[in-house]
N, C-alpha and C. Protein backbone atom coordinates (compact mmCIF):
# COMPACT_ATOMS: atom_id res chain seq x y z
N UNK A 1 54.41 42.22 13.61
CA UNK A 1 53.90 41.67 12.37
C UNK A 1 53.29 40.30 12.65
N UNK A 2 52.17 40.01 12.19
CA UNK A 2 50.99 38.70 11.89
C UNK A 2 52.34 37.90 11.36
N UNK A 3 52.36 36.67 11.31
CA UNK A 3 52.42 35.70 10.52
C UNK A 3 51.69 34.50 10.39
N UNK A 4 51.56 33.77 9.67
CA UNK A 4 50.44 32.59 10.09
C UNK A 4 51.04 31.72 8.64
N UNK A 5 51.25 30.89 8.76
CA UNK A 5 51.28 29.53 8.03
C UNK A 5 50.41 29.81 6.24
N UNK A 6 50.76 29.57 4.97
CA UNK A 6 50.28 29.66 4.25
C UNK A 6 49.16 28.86 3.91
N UNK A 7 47.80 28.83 3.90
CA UNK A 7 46.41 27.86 3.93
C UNK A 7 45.83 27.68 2.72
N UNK A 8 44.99 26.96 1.74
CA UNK A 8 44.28 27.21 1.06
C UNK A 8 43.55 28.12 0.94
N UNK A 9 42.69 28.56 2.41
CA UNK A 9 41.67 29.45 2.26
C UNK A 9 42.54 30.83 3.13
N UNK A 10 42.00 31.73 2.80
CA UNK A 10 42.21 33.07 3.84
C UNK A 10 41.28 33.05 5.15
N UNK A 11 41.75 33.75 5.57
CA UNK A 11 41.21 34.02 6.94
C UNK A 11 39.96 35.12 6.85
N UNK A 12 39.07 35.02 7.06
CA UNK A 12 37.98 36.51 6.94
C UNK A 12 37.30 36.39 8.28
N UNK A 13 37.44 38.11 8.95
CA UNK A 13 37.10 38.27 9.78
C UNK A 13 36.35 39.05 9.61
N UNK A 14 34.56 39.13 10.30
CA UNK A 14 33.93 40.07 9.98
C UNK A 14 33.20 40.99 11.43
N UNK A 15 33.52 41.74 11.99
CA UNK A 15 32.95 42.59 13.03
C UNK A 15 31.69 43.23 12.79
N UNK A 16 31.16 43.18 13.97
CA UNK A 16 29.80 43.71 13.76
C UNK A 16 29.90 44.97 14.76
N UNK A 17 29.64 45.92 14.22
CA UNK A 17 29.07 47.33 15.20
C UNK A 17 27.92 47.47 15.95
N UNK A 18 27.89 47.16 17.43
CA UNK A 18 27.22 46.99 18.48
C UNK A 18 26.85 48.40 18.52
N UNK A 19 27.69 49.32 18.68
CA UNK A 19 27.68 50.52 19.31
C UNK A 19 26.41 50.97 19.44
N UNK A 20 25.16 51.24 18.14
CA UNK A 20 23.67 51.97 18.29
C UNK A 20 23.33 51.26 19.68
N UNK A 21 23.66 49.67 19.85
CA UNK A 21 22.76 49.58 20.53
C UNK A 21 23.20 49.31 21.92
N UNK A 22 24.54 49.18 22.01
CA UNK A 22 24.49 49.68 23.42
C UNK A 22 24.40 50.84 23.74
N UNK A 23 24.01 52.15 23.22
CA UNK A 23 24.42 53.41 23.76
C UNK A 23 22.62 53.78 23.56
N UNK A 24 21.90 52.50 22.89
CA UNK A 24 20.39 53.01 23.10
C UNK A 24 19.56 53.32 24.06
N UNK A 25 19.85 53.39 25.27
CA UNK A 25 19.56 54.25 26.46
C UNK A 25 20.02 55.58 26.90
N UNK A 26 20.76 55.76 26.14
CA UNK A 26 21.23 57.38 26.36
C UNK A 26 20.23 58.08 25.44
N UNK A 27 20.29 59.59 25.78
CA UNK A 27 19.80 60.54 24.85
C UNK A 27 20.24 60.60 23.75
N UNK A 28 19.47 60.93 22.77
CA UNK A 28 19.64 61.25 21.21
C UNK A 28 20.50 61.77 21.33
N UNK A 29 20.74 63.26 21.63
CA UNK A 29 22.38 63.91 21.15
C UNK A 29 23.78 63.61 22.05
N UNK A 30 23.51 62.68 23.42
CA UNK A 30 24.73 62.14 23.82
C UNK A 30 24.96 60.98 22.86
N UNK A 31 24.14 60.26 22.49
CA UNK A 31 24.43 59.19 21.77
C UNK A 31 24.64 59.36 20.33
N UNK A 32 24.88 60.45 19.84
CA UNK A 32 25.15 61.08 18.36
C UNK A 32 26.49 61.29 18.83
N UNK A 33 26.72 61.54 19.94
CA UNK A 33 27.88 62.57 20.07
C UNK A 33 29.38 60.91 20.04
N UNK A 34 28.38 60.51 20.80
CA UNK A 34 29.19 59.02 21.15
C UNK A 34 29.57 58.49 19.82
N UNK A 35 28.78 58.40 19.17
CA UNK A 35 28.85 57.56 18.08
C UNK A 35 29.52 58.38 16.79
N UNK A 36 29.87 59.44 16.78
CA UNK A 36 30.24 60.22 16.54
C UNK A 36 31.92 60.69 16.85
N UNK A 37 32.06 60.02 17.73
CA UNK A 37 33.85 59.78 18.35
C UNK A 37 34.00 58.37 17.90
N UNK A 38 33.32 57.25 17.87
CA UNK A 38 33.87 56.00 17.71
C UNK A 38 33.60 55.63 16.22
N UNK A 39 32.57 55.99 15.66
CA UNK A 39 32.61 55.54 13.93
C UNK A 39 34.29 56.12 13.44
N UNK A 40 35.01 56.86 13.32
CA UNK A 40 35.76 57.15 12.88
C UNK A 40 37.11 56.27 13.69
N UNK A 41 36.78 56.02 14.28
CA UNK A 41 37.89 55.07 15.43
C UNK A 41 37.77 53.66 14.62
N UNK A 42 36.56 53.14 15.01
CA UNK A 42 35.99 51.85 14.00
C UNK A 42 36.37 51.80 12.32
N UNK A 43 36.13 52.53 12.36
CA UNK A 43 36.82 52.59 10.54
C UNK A 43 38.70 52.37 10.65
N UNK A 44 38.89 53.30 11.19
CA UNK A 44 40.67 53.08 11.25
C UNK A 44 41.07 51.55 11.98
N UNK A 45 40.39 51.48 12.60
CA UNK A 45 40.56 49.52 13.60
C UNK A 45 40.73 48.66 12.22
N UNK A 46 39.45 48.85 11.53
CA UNK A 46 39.02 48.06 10.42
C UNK A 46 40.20 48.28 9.42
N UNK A 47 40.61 49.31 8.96
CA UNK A 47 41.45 49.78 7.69
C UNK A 47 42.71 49.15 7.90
N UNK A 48 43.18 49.89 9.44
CA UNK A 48 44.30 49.06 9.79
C UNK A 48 44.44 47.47 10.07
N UNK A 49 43.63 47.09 10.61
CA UNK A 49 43.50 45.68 10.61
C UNK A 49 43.73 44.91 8.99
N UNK A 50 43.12 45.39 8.32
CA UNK A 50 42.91 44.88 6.57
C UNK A 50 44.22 45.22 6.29
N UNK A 51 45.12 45.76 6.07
CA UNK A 51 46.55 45.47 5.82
C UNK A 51 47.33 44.42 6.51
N UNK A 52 46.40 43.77 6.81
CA UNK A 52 47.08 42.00 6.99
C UNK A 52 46.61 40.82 5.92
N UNK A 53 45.96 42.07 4.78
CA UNK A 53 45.54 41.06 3.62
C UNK A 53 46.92 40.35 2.86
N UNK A 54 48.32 40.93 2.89
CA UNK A 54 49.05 40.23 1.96
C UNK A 54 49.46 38.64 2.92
N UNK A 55 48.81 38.31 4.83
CA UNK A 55 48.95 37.13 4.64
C UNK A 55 47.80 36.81 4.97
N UNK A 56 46.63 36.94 3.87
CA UNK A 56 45.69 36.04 3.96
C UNK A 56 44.75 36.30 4.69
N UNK A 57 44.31 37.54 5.19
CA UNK A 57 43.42 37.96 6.50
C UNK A 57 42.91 39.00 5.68
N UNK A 58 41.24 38.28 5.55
CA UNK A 58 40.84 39.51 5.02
C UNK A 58 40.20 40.05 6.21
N UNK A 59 39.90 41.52 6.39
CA UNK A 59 38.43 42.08 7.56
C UNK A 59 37.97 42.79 7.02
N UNK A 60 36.74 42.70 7.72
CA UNK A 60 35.44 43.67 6.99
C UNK A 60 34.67 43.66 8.59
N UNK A 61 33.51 44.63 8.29
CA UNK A 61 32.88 44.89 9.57
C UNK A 61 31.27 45.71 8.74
N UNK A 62 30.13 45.35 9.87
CA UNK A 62 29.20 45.19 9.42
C UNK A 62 28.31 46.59 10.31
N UNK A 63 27.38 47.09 10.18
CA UNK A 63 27.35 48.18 10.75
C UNK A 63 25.67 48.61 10.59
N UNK A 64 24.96 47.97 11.23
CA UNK A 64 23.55 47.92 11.10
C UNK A 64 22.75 48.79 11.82
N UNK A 65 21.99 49.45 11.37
CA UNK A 65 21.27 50.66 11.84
C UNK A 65 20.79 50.62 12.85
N UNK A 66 20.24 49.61 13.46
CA UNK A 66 19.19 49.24 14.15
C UNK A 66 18.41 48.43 13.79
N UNK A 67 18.54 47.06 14.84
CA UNK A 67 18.39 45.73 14.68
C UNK A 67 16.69 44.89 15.54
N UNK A 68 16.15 44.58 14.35
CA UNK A 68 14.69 44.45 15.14
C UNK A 68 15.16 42.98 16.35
N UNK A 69 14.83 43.03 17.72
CA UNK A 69 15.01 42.74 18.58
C UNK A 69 13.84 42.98 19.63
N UNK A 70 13.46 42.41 20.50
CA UNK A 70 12.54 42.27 21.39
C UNK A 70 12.95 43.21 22.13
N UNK A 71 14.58 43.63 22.57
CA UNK A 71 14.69 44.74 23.32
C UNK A 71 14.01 46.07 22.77
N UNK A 72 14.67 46.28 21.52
CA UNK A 72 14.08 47.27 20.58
C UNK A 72 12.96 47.49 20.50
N UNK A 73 12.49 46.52 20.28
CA UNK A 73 10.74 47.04 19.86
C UNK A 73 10.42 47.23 21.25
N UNK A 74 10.63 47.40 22.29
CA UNK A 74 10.10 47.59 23.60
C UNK A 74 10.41 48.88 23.83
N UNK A 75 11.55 49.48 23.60
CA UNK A 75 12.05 50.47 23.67
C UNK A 75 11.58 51.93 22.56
N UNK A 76 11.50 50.92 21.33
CA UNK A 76 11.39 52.21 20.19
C UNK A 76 9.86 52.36 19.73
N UNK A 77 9.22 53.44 19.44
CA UNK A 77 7.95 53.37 18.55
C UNK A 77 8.09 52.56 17.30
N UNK A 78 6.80 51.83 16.60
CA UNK A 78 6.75 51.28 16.14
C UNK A 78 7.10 51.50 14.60
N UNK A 79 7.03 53.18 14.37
CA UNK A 79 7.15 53.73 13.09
C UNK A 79 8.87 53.80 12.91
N UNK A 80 9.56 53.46 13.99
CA UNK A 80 11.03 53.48 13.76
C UNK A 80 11.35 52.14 13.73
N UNK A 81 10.66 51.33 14.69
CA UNK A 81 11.20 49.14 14.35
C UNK A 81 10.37 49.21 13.06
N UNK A 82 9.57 49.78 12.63
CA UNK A 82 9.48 49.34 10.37
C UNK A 82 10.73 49.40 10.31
N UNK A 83 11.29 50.23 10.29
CA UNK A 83 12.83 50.29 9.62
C UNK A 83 13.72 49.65 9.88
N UNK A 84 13.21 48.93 11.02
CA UNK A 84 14.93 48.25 11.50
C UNK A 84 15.14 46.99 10.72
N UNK A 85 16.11 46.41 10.83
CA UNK A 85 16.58 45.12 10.52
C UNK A 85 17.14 43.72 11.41
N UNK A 86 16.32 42.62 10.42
CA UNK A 86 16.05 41.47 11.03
C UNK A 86 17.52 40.80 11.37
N UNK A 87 17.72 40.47 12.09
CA UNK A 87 18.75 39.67 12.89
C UNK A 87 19.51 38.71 11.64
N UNK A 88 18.39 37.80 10.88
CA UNK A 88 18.72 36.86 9.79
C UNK A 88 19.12 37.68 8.71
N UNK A 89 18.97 38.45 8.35
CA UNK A 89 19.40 39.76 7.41
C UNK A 89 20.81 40.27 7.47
N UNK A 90 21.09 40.75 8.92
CA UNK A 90 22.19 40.71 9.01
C UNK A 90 23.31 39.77 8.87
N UNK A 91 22.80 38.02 9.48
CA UNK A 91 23.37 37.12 8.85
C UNK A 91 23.73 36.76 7.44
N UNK A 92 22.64 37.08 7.00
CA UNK A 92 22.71 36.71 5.39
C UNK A 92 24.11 38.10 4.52
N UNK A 93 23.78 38.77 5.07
CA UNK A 93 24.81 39.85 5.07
C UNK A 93 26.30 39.56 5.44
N UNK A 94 26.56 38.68 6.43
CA UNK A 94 27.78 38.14 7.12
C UNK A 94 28.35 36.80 6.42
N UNK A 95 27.29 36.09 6.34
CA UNK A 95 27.41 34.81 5.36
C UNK A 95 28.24 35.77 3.54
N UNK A 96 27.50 36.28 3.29
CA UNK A 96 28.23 36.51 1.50
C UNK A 96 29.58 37.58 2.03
N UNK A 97 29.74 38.08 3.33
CA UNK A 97 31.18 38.78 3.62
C UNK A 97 31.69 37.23 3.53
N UNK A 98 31.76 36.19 4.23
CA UNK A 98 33.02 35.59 4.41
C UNK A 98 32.96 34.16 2.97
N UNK A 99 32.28 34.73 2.19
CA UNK A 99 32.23 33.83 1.05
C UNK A 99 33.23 34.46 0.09
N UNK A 100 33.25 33.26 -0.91
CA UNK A 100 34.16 33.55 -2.05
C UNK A 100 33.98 35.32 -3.20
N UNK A 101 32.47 34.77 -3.08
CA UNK A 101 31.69 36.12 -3.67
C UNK A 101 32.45 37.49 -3.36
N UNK A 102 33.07 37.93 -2.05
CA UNK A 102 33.18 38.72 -1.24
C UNK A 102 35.11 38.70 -1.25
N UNK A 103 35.59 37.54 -2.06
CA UNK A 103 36.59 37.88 -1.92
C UNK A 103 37.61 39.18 -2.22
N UNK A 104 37.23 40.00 -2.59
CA UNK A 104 38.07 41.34 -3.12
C UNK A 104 37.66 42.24 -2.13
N UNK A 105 36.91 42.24 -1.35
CA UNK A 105 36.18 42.49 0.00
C UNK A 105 37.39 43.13 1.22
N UNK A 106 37.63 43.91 1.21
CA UNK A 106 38.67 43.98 2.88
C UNK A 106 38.87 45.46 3.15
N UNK A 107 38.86 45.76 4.35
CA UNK A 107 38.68 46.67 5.51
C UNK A 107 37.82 47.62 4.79
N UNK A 108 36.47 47.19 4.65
CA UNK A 108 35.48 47.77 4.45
C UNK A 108 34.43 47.45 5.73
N UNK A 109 33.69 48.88 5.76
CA UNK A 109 32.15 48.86 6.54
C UNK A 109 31.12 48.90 5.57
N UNK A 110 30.37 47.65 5.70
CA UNK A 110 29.02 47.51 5.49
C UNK A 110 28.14 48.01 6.30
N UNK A 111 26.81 49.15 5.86
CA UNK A 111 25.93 49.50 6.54
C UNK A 111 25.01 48.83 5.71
N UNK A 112 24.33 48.47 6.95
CA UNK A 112 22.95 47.52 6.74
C UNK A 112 21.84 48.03 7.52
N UNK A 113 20.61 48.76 6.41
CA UNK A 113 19.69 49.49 6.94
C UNK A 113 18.67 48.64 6.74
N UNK A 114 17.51 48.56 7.06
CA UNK A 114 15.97 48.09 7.09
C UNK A 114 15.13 48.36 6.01
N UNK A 115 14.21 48.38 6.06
CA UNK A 115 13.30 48.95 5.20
C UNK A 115 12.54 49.95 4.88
């Protein structure tokens, strides 16, 4: 069991899901398959983790489709980086998780798609 000192503020932790893009060199259906064993792993990390809300720890985790990046656009056709999403986007996304706004917020995944 966590314990930690009682604070004014809570603790919010917010994870970001790397996974699309490290596994973006593999093939389409190994990398479905991949991602496909660990989204459901990632969710339970997250769920379980968030039952450390009664001391003060909230988590949440962020989960972005595909992130416009210089690697990316080198890698992907251009009709798939339209869709992706900007780096500051995702921030702005991370910023209102660990705000007050967001307080009722915990062991949830945010997916954050493009346009």
């Amino acid at each position: 069991m966590v314990t930690r000192p009682r604070s004014p503020s809570p603790l919010t932790v917010v994870a970001v899901d790397r996974t699309g893009h490290a596994l973006s060199d593999l093939p389409g259906d190994i990398r479905r398959e991949v991602a496909d064993a660990t989204d459901p792993a990632e969710a339970r990390l997250t769920g379980r983790i968030a039952e450390l809300r009664p001391q003060r720890i909230r988590v949440k985790a962020v989960a972005p489709q595909l992130l416009d990046t210089r690697t990316n656009r080198a890698m992907f056709p251009a009709e798939v980086m339209a869709h992706a999403v900007a780096p500051e986007a995702i921030a702005g996304v991370i910023a209102f998780l660990v705000s007050d706004a967001a307080a009722a917020v915990s062991g949830a995944i945010l997916p954050a798609y493009g346009a």
